[in-house]
Each structure stands twice: as C-alpha cells, then as structure tokens.
C-alpha atoms as a PDB file:
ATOM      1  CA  UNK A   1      86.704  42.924 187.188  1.00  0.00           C
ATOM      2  CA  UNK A   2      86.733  44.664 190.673  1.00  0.00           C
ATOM      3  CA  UNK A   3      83.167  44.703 191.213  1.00  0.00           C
ATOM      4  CA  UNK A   4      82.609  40.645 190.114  1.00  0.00           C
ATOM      5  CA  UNK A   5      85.639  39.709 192.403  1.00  0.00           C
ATOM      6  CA  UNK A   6      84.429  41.925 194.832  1.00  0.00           C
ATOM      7  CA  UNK A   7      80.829  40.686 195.149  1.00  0.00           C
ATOM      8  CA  UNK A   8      81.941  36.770 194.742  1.00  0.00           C
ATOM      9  CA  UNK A   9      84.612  37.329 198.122  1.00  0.00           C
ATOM     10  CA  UNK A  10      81.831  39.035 199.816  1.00  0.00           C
ATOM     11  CA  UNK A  11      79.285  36.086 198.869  1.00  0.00           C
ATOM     12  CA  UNK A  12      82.015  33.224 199.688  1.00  0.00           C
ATOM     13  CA  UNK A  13      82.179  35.036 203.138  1.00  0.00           C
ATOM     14  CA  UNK A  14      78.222  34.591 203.545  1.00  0.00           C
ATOM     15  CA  UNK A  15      77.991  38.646 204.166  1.00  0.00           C
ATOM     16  CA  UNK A  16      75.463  40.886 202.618  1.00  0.00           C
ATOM     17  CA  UNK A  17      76.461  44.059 200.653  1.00  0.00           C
ATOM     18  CA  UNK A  18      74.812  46.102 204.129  1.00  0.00           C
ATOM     19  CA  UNK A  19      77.039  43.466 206.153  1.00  0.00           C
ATOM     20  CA  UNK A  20      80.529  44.188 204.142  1.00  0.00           C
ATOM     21  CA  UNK A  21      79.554  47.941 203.788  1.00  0.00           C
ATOM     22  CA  UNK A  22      79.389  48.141 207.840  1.00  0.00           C
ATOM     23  CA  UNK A  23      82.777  46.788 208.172  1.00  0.00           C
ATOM     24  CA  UNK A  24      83.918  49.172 206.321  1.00  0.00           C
ATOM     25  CA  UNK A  25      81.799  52.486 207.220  1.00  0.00           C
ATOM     26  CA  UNK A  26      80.034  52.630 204.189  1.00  0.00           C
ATOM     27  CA  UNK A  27      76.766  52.256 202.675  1.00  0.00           C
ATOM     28  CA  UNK A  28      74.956  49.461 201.425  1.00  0.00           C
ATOM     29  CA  UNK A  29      74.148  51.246 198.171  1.00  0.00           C
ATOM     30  CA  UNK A  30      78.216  52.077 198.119  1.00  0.00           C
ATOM     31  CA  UNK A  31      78.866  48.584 198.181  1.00  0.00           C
ATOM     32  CA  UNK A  32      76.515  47.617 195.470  1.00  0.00           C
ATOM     33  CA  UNK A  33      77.848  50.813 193.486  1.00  0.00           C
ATOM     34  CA  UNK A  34      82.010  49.418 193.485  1.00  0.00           C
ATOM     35  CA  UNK A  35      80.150  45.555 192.931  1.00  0.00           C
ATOM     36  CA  UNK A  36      78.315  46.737 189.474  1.00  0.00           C
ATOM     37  CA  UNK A  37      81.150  48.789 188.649  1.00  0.00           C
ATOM     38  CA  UNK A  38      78.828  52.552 188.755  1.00  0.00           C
ATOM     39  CA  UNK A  39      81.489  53.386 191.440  1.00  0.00           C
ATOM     40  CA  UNK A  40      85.431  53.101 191.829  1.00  0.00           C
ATOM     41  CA  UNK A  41      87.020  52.719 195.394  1.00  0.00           C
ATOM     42  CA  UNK A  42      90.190  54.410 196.174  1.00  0.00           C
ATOM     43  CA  UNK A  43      93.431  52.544 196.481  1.00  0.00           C
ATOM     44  CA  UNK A  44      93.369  52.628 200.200  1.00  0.00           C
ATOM     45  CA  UNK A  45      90.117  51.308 200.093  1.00  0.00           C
ATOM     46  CA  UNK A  46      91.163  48.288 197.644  1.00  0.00           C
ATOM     47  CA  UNK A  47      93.899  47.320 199.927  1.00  0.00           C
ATOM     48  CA  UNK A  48      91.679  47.540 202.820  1.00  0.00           C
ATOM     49  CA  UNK A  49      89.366  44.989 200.943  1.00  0.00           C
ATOM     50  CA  UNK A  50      92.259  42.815 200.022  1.00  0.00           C
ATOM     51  CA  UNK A  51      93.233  42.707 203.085  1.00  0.00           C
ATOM     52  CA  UNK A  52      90.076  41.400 204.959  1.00  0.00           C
ATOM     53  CA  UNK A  53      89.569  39.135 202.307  1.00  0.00           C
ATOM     54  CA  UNK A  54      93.197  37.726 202.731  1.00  0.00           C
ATOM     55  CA  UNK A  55      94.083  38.409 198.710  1.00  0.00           C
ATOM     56  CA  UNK A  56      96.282  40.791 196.782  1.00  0.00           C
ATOM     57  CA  UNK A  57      95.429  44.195 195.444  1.00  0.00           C
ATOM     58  CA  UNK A  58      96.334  42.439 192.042  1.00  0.00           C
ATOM     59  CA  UNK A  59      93.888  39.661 192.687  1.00  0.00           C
ATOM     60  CA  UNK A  60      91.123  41.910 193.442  1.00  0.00           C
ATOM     61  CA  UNK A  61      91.876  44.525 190.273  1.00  0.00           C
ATOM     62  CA  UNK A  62      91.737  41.314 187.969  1.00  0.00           C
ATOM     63  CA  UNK A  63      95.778  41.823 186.908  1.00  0.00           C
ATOM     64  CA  UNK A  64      96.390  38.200 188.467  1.00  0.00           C
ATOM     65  CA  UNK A  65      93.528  35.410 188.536  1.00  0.00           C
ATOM     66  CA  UNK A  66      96.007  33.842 191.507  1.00  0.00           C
ATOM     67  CA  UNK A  67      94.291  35.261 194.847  1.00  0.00           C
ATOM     68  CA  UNK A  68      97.328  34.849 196.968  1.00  0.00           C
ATOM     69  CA  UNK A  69     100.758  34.819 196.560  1.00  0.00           C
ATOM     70  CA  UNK A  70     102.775  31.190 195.523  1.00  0.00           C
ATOM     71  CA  UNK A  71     105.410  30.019 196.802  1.00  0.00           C
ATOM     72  CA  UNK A  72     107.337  31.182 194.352  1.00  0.00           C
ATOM     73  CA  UNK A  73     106.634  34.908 195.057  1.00  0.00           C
ATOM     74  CA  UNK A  74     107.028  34.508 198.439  1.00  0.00           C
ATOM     75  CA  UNK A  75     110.675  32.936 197.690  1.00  0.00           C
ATOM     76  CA  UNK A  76     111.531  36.117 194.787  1.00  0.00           C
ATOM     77  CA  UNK A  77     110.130  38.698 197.810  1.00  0.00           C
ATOM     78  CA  UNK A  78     112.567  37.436 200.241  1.00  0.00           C
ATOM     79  CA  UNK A  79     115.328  37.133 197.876  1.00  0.00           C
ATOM     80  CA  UNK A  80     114.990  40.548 197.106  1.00  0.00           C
ATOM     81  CA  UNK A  81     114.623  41.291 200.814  1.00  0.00           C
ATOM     82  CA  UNK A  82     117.843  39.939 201.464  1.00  0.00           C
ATOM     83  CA  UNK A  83     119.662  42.059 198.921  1.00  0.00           C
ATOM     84  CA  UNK A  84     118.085  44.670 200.090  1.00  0.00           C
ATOM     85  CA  UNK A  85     119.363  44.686 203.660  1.00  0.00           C
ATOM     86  CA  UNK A  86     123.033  43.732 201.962  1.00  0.00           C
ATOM     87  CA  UNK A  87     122.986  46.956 200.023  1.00  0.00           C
ATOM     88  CA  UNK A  88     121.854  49.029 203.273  1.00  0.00           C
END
C-alpha cells in the first residue's frame, strides 16, 4: 500500500521518481524500489514523506484511506490536549 500511495502523491505533485528522490537525498532507483514495494523506508523516512506531502503516516501506510485528519480528530486531539495540561 506504501509504494501505490507513494507513487500516486508523487505523480499528483507532477515530480519524477529522480525529482522526489532529490528532495530527499536519495536515488532514483531508491524511489522506484519503496514505489514497487522491493524496498521498505524507515519510519523517519515515512514521516518525512508524509510530511511533504501534507498527509498522515497512517494515510501513507494504507491503515486510514482519509489523507488528512477531520475535523473530528482534530477536535478528540485537542480534547485530549487539554486534559493533558490539567493533569500536569
């Protein structure tokens, strides 16, 4: 699932798999490796990726088909933000 999601943010960005791969330090064949799923990136490396493609880890790892977070997350994350800082 991480190589198809992978290769269709890349594609919806209009980069090449030499383009992404420079961003990031690494080859073009690298790229292509983690996009056909012969190669697994790290975790740092995933979050990197979700990060310049503005999604979530899940997102990219296929747990969630949902590519950014709802509203609803965002309202549970600062809930539990809030309790949190109460119990500190």
């Amino acid at each position: 699932m991480l190589g198809e999601r992978l290769r269709e943010l890349r594609k919806s960005k209009k980069l090449t798999a030499k383009q992404l791969g420079e961003k990031f330090n690494l080859a073009e064949s690298t790229i292509s490796g983690y996009e056909t799923g012969a190669r697994k990136p790290d975790i740092e490396l995933v979050r990197s990726f979700a990060k310049f493609f503005g999604v979530t880890t899940d997102y990219l790892l296929g747990v969630s088909n949902t590519p950014d977070l709802t509203e609803k997350d965002e309202k549970d994350i600062a809930k539990r933000m809030d309790k949190i800082k109460e119990d500190l």
